[in-house]
PDB file of N, CA and C in Angstrom:
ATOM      1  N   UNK A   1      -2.193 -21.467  -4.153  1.00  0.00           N
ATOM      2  CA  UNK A   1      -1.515 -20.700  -3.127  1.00  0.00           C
ATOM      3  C   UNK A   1      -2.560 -20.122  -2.168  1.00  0.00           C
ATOM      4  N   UNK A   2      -2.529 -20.226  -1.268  1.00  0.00           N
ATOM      5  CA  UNK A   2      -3.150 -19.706   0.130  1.00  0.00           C
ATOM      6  C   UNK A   2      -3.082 -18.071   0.278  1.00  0.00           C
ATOM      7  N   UNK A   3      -4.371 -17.651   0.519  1.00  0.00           N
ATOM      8  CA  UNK A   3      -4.926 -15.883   0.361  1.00  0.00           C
ATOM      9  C   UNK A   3      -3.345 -15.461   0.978  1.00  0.00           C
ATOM     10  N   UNK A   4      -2.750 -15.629   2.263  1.00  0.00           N
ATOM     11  CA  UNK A   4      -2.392 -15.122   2.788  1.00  0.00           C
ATOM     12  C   UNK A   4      -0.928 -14.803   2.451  1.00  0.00           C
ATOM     13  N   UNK A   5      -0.722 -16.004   1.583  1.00  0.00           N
ATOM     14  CA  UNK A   5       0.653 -16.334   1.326  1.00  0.00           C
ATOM     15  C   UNK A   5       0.815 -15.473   0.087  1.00  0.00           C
ATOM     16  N   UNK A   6      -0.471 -15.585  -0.778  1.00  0.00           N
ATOM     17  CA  UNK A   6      -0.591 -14.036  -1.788  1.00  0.00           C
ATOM     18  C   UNK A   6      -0.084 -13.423  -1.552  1.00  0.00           C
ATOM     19  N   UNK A   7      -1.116 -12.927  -0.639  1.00  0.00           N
ATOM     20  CA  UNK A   7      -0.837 -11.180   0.149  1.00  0.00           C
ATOM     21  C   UNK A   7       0.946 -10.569   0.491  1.00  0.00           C
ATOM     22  N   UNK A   8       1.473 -12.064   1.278  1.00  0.00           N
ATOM     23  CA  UNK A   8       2.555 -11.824   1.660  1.00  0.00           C
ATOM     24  C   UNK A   8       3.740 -11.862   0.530  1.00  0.00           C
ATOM     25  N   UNK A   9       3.357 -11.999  -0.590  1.00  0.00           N
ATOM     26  CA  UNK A   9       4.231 -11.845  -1.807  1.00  0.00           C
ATOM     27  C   UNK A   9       4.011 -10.911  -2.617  1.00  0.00           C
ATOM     28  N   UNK A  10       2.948 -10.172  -2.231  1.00  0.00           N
ATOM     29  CA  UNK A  10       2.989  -9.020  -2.829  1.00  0.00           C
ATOM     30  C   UNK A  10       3.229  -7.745  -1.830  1.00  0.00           C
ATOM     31  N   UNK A  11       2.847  -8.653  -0.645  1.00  0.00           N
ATOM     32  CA  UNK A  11       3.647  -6.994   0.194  1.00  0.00           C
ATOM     33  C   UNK A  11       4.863  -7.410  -0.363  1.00  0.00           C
ATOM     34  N   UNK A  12       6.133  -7.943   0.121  1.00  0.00           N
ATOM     35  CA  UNK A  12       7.495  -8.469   0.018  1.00  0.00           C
ATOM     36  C   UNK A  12       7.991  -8.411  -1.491  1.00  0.00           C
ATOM     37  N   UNK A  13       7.152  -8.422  -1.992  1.00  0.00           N
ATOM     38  CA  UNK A  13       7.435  -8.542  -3.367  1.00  0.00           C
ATOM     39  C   UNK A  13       7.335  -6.903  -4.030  1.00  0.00           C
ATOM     40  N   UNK A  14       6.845  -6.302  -3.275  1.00  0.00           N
ATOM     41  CA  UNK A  14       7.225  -4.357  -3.938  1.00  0.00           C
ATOM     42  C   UNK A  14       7.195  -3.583  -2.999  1.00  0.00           C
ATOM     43  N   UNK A  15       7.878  -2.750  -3.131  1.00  0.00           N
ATOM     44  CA  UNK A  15       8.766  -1.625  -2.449  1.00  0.00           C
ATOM     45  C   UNK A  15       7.444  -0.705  -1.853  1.00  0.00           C
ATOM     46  N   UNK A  16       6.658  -0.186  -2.664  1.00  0.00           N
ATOM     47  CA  UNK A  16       5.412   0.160  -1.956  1.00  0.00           C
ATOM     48  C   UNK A  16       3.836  -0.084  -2.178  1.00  0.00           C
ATOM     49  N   UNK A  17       3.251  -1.305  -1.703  1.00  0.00           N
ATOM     50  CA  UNK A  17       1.965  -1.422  -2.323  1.00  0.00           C
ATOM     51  C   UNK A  17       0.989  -0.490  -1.256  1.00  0.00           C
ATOM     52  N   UNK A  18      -0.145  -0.278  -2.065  1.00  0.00           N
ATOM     53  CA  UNK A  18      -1.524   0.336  -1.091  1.00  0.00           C
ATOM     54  C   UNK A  18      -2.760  -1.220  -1.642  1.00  0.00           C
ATOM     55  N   UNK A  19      -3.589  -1.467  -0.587  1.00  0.00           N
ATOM     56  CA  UNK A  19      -4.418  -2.572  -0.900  1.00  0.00           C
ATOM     57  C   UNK A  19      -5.721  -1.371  -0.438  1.00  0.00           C
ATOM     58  N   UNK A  20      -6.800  -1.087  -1.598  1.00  0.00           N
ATOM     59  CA  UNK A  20      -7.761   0.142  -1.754  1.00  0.00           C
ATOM     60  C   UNK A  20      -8.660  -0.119  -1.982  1.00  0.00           C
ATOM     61  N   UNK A  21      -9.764   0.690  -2.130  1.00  0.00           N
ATOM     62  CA  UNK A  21     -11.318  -0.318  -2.851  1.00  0.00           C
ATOM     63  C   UNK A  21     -10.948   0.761  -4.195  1.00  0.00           C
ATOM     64  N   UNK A  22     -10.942  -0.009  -4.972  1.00  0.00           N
ATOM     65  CA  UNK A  22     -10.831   0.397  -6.584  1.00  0.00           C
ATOM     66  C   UNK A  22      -9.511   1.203  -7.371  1.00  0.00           C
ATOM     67  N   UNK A  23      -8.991   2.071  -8.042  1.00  0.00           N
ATOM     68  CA  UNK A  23      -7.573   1.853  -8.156  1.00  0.00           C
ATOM     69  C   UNK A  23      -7.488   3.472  -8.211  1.00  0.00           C
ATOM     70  N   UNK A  24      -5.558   3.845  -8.098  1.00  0.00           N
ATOM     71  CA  UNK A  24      -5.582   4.814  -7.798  1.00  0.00           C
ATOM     72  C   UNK A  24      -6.148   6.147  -9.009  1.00  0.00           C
ATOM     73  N   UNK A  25      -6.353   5.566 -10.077  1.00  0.00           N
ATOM     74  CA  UNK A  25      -7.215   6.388 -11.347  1.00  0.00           C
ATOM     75  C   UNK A  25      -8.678   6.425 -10.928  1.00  0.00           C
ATOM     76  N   UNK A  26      -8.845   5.447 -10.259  1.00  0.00           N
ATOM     77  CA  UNK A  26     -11.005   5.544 -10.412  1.00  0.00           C
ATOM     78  C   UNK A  26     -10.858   5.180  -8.787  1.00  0.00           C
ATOM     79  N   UNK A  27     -10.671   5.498  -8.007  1.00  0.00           N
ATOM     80  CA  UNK A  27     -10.849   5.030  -6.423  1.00  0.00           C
ATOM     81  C   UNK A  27     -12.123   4.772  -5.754  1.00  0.00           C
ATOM     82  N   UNK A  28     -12.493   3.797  -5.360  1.00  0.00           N
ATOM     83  CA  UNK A  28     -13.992   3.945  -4.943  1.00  0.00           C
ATOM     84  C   UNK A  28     -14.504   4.214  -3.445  1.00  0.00           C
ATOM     85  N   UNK A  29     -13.732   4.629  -2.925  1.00  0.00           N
ATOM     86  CA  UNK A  29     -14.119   5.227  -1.410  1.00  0.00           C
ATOM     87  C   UNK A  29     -12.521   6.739  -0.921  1.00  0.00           C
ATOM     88  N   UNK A  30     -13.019   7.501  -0.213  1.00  0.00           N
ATOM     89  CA  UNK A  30     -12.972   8.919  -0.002  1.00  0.00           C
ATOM     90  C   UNK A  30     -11.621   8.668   0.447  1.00  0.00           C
ATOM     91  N   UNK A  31     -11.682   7.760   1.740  1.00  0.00           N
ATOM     92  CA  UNK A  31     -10.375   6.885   2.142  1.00  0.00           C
ATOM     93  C   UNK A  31      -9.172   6.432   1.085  1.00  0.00           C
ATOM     94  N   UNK A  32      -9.559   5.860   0.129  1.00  0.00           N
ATOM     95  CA  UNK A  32      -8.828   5.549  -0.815  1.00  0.00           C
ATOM     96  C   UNK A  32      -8.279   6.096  -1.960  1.00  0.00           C
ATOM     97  N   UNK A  33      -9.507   7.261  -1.671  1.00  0.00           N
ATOM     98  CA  UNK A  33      -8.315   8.273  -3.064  1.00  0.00           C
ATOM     99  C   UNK A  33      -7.584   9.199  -1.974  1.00  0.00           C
ATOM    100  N   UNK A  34      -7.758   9.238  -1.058  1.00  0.00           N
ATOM    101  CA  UNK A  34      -6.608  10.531  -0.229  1.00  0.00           C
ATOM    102  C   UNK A  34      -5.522   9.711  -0.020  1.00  0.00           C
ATOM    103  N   UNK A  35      -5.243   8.328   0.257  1.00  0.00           N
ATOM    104  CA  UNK A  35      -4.162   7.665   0.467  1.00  0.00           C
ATOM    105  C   UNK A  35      -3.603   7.764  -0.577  1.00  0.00           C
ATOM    106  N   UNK A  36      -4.278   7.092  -1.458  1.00  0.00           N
ATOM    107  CA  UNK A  36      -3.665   7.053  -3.219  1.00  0.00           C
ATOM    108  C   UNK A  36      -3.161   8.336  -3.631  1.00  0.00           C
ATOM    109  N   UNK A  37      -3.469   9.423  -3.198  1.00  0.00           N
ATOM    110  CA  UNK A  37      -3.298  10.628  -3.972  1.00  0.00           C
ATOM    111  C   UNK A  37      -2.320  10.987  -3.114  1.00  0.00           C
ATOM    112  N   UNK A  38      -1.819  10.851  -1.981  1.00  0.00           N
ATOM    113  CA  UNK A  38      -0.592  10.999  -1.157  1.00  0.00           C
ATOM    114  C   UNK A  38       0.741  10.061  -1.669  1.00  0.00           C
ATOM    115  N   UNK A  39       0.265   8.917  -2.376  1.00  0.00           N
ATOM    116  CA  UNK A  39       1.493   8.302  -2.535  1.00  0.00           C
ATOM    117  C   UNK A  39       1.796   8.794  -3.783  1.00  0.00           C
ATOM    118  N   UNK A  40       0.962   9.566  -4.555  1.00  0.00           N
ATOM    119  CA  UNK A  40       0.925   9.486  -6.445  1.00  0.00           C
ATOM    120  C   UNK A  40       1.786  11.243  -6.193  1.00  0.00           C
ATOM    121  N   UNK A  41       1.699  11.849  -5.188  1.00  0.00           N
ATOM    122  CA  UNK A  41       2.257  13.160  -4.942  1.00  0.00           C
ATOM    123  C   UNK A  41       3.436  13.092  -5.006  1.00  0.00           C
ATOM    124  N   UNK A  42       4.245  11.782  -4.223  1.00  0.00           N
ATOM    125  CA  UNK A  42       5.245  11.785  -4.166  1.00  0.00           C
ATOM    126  C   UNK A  42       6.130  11.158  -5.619  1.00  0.00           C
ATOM    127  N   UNK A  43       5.379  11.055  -6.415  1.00  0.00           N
ATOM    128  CA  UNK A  43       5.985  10.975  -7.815  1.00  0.00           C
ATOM    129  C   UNK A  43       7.042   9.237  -7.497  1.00  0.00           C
ATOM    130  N   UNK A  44       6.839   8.599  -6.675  1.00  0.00           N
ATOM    131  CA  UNK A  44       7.364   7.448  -6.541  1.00  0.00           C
ATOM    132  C   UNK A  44       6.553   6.354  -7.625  1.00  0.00           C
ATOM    133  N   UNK A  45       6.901   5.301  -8.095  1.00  0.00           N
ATOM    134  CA  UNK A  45       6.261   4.329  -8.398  1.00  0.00           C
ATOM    135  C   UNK A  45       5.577   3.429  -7.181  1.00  0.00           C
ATOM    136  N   UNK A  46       4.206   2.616  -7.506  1.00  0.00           N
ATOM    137  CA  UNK A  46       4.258   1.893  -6.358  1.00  0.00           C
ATOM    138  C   UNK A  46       2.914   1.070  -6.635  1.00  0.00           C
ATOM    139  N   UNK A  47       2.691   0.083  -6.369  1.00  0.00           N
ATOM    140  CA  UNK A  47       2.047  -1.245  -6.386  1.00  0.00           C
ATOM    141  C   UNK A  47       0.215  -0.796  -6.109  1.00  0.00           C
ATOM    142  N   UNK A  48      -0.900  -1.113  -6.296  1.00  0.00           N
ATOM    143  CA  UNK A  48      -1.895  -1.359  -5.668  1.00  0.00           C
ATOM    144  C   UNK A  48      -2.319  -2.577  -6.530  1.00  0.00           C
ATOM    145  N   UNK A  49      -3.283  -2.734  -5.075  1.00  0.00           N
ATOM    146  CA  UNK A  49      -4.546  -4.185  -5.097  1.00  0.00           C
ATOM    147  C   UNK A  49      -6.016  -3.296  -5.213  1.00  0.00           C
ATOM    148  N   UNK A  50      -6.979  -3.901  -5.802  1.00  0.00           N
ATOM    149  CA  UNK A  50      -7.906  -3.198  -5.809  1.00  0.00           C
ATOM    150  C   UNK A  50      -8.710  -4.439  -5.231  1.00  0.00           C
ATOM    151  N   UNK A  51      -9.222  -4.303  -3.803  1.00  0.00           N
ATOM    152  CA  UNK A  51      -9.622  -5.167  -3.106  1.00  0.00           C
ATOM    153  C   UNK A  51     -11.239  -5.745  -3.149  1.00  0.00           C
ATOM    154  N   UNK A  52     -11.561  -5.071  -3.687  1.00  0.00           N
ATOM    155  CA  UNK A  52     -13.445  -4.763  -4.643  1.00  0.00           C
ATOM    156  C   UNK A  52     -12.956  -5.892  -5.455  1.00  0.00           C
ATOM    157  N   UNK A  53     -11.959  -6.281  -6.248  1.00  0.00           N
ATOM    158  CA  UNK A  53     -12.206  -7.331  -7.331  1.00  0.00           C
ATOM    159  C   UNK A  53     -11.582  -8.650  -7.038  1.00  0.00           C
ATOM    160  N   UNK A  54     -10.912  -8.318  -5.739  1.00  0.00           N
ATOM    161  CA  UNK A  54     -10.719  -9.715  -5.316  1.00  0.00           C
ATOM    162  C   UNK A  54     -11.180 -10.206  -3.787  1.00  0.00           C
ATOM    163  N   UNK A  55     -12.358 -10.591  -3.894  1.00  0.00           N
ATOM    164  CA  UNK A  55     -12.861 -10.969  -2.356  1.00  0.00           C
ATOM    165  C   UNK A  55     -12.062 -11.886  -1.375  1.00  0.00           C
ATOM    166  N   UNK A  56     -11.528 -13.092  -1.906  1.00  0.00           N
ATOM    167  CA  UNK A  56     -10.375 -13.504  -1.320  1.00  0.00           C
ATOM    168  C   UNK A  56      -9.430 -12.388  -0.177  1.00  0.00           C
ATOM    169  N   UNK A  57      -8.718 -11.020  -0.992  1.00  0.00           N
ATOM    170  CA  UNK A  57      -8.308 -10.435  -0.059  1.00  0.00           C
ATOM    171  C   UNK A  57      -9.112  -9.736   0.770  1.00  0.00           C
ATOM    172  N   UNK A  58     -10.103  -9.356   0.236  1.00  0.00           N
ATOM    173  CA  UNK A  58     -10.787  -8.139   1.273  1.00  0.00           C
ATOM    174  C   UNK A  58     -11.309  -8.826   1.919  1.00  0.00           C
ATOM    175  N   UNK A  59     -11.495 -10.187   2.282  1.00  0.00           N
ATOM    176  CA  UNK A  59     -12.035 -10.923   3.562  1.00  0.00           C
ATOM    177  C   UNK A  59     -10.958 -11.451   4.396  1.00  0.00           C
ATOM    178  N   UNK A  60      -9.391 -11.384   3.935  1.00  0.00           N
ATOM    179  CA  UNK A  60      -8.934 -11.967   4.560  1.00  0.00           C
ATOM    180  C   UNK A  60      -7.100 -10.756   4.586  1.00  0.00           C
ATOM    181  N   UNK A  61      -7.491  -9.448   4.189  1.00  0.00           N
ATOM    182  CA  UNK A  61      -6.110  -8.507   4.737  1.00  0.00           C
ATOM    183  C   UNK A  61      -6.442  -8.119   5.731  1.00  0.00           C
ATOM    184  N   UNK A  62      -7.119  -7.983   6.483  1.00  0.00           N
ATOM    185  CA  UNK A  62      -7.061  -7.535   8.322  1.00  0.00           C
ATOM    186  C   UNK A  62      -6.388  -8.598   8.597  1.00  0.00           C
ATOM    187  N   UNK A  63      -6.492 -10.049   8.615  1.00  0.00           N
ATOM    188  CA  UNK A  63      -6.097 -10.450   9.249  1.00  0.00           C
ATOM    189  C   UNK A  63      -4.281 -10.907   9.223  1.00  0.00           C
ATOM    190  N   UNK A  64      -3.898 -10.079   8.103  1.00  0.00           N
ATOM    191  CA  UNK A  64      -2.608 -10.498   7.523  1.00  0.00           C
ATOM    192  C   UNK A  64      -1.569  -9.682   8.576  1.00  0.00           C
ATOM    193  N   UNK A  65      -1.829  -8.334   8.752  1.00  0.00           N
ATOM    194  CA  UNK A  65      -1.316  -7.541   9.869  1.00  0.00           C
ATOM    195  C   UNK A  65      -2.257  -7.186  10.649  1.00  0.00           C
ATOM    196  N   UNK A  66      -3.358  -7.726  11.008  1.00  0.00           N
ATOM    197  CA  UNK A  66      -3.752  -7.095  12.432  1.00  0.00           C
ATOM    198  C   UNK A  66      -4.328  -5.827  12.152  1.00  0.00           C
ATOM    199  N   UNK A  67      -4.678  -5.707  11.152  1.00  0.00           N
ATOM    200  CA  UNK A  67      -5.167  -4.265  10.470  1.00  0.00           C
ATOM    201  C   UNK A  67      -6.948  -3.674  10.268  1.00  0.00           C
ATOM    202  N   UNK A  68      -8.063  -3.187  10.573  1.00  0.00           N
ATOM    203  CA  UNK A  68      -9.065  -3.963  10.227  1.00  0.00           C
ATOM    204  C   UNK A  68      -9.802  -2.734   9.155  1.00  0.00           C
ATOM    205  N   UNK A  69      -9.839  -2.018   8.668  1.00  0.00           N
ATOM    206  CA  UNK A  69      -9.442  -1.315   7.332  1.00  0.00           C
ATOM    207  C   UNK A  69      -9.213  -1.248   6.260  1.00  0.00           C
ATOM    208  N   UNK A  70      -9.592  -0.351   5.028  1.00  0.00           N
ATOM    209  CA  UNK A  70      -8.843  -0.173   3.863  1.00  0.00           C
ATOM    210  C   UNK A  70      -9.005   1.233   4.012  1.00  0.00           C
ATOM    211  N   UNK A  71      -7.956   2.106   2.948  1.00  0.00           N
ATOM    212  CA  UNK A  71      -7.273   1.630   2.751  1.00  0.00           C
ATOM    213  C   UNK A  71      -5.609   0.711   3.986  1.00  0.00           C
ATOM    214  N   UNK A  72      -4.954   0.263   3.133  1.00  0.00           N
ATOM    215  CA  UNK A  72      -3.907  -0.479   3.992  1.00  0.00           C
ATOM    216  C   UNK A  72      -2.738  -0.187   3.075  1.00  0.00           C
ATOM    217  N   UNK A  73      -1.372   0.338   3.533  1.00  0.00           N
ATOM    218  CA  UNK A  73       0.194   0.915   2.349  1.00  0.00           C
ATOM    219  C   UNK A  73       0.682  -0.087   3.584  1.00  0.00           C
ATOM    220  N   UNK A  74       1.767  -0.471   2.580  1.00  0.00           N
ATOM    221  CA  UNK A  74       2.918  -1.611   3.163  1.00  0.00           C
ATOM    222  C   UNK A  74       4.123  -0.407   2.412  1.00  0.00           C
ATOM    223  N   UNK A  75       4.542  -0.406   3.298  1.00  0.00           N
ATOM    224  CA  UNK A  75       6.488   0.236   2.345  1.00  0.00           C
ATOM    225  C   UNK A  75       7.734  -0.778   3.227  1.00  0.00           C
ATOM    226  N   UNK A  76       8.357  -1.474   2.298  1.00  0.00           N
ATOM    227  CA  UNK A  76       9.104  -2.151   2.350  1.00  0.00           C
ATOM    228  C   UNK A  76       8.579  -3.221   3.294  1.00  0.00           C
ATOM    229  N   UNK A  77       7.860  -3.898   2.864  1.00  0.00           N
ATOM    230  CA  UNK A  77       7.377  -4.898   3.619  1.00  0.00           C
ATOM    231  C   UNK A  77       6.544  -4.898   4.852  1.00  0.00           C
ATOM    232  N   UNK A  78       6.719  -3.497   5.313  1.00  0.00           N
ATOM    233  CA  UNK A  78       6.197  -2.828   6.623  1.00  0.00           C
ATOM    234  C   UNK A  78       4.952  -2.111   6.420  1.00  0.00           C
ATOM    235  N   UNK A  79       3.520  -3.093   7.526  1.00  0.00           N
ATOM    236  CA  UNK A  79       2.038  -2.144   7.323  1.00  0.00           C
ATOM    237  C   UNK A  79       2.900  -1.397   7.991  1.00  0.00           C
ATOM    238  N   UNK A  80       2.301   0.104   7.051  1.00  0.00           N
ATOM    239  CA  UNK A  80       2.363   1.783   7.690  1.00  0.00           C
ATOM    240  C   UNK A  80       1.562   2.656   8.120  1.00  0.00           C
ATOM    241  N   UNK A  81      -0.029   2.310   7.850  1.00  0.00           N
ATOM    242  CA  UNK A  81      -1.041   2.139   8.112  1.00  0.00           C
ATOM    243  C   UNK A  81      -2.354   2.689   7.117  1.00  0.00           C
ATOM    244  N   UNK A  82      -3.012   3.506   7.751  1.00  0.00           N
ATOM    245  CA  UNK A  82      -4.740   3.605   6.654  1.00  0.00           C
ATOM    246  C   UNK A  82      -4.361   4.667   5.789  1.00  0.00           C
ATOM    247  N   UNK A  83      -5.228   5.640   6.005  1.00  0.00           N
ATOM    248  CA  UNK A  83      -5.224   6.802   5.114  1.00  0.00           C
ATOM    249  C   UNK A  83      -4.995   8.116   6.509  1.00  0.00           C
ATOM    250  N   UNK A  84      -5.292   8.273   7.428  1.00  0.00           N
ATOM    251  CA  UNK A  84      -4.929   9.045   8.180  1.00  0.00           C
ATOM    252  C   UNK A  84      -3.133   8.976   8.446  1.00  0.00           C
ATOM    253  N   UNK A  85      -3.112   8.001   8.944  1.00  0.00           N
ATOM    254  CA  UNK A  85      -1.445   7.983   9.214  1.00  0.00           C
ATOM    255  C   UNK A  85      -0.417   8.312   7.783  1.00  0.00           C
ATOM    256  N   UNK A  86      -0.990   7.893   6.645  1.00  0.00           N
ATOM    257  CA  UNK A  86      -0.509   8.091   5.299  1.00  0.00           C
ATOM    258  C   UNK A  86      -0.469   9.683   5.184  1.00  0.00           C
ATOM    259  N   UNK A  87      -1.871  10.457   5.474  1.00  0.00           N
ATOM    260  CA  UNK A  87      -1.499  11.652   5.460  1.00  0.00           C
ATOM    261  C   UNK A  87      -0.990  12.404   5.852  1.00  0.00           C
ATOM    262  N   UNK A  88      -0.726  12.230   7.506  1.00  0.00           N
ATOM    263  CA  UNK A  88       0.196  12.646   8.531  1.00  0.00           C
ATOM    264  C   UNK A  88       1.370  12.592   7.647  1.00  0.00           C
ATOM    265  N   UNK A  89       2.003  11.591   7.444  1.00  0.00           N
ATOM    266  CA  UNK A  89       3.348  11.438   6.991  1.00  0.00           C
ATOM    267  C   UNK A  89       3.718  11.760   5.526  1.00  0.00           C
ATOM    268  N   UNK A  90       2.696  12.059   4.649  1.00  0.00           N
ATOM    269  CA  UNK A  90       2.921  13.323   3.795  1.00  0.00           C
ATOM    270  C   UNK A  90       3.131  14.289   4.407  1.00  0.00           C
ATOM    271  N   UNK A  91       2.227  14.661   5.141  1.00  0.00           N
ATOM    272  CA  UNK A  91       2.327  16.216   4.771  1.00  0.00           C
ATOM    273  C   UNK A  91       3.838  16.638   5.880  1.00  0.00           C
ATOM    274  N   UNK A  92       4.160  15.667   7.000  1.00  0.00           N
ATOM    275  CA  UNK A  92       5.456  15.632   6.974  1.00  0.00           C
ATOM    276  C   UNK A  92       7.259  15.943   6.474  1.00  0.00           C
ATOM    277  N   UNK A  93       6.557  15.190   5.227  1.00  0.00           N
ATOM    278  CA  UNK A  93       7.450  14.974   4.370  1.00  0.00           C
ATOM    279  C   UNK A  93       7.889  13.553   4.492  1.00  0.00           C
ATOM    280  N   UNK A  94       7.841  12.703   5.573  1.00  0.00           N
ATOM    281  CA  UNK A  94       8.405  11.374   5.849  1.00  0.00           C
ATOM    282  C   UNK A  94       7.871  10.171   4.575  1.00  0.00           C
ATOM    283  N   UNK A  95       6.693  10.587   4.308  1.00  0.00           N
ATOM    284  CA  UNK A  95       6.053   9.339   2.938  1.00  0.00           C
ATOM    285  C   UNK A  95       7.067   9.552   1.958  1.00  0.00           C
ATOM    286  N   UNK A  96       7.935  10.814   1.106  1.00  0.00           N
ATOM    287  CA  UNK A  96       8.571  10.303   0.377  1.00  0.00           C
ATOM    288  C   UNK A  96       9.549   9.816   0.936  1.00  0.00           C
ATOM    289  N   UNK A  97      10.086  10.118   1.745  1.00  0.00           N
ATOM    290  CA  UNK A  97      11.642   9.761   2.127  1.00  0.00           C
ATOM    291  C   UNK A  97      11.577   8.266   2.852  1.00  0.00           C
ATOM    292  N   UNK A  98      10.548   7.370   2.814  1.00  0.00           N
ATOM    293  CA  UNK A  98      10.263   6.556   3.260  1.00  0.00           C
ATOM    294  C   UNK A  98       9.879   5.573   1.735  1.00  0.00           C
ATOM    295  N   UNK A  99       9.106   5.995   0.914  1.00  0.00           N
ATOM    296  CA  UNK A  99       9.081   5.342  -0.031  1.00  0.00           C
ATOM    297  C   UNK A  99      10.574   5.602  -1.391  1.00  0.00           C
ATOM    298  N   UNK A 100      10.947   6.071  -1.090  1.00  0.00           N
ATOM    299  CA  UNK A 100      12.509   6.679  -2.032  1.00  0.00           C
ATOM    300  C   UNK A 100      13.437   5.378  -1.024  1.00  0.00           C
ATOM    301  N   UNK A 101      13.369   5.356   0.243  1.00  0.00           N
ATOM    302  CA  UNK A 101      14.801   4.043   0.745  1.00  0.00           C
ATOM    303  C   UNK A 101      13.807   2.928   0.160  1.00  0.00           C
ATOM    304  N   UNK A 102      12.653   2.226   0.308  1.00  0.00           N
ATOM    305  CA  UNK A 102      12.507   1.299  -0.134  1.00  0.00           C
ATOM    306  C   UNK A 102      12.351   1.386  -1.424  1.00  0.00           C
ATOM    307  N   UNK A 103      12.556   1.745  -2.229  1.00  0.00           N
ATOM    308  CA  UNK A 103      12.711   1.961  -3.837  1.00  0.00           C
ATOM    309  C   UNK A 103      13.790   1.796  -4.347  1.00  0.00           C
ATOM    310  N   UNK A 104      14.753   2.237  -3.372  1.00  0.00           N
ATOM    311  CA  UNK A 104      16.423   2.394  -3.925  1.00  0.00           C
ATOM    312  C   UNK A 104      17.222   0.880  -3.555  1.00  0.00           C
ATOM    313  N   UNK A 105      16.069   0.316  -2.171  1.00  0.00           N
ATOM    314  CA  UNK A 105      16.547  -1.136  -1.559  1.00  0.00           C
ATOM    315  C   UNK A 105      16.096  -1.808  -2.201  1.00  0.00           C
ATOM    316  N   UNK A 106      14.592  -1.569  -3.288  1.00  0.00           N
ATOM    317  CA  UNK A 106      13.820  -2.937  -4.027  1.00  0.00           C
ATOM    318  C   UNK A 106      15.329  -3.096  -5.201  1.00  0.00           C
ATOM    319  N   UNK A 107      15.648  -1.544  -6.065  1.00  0.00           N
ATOM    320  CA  UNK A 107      16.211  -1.541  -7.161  1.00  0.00           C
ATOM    321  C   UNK A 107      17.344  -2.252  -6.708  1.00  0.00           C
ATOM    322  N   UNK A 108      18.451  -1.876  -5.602  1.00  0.00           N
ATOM    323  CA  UNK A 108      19.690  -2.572  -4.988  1.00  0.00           C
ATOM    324  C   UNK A 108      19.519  -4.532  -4.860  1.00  0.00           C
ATOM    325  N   UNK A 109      18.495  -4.790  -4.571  1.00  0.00           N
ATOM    326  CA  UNK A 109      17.995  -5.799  -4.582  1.00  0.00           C
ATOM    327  C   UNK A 109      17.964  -7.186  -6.217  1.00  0.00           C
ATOM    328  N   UNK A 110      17.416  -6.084  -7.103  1.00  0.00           N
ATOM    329  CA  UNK A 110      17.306  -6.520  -8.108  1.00  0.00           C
ATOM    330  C   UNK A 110      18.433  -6.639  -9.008  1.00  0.00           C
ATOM    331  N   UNK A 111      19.784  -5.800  -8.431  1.00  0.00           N
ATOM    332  CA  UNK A 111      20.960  -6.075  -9.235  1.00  0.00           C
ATOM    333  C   UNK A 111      21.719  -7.390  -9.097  1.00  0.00           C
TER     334      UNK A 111
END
């Protein structure tokens, strides 16, 4: 299967992934635990890639959305963007209420 076509089955394929350098327990850049720790606030379940162990993606997710960055959150199939825009929309309130419809559409989905 082709990097890209990966990528695109695992965005599509969960309700909210983050693609990070290392995971949201051991994070390996500053960027990546504030994203991670914004989505883990919202007590949602949700997907990561740890892009450090697969070079395949980290040479080739910018170019999947046009993105050129990590970290990178997809919610419902949709880049939402790095770790700045992630935090904006915590502290909002919009990250849960954004990851709660695609959670309730993955589960609706699966019936």
């Amino acid at each position: 299967m082709d990097v890209l076509e990966r990528i695109d089955e695992q965005v599509k394929g969960n309700a909210v992934v983050i693609y990070m350098k290392g995971t949201p327990q051991f994070p390996q850049c500053g960027f990546s635990m504030r994203a991670s720790a914004a989505l883990q606030a919202c007590a949602i379940p949700f997907a990561y890639v740890n892009v450090l162990e697969d070079p395949e993606i980290f040479e080739n997710l910018p170019r999947y959305a046009d993105w050129p960055t990590f970290p990178q959150i997809y919610i419902d199939g949709e880049l939402v963007g790095g770790c700045d825009i992630t935090l904006e929309l915590h502290t909002s309130g919009e990250l849960k209420t954004m990851m709660q419809h695609a959670a309730a559409k993955g589960e609706a989905a699966a019936q």
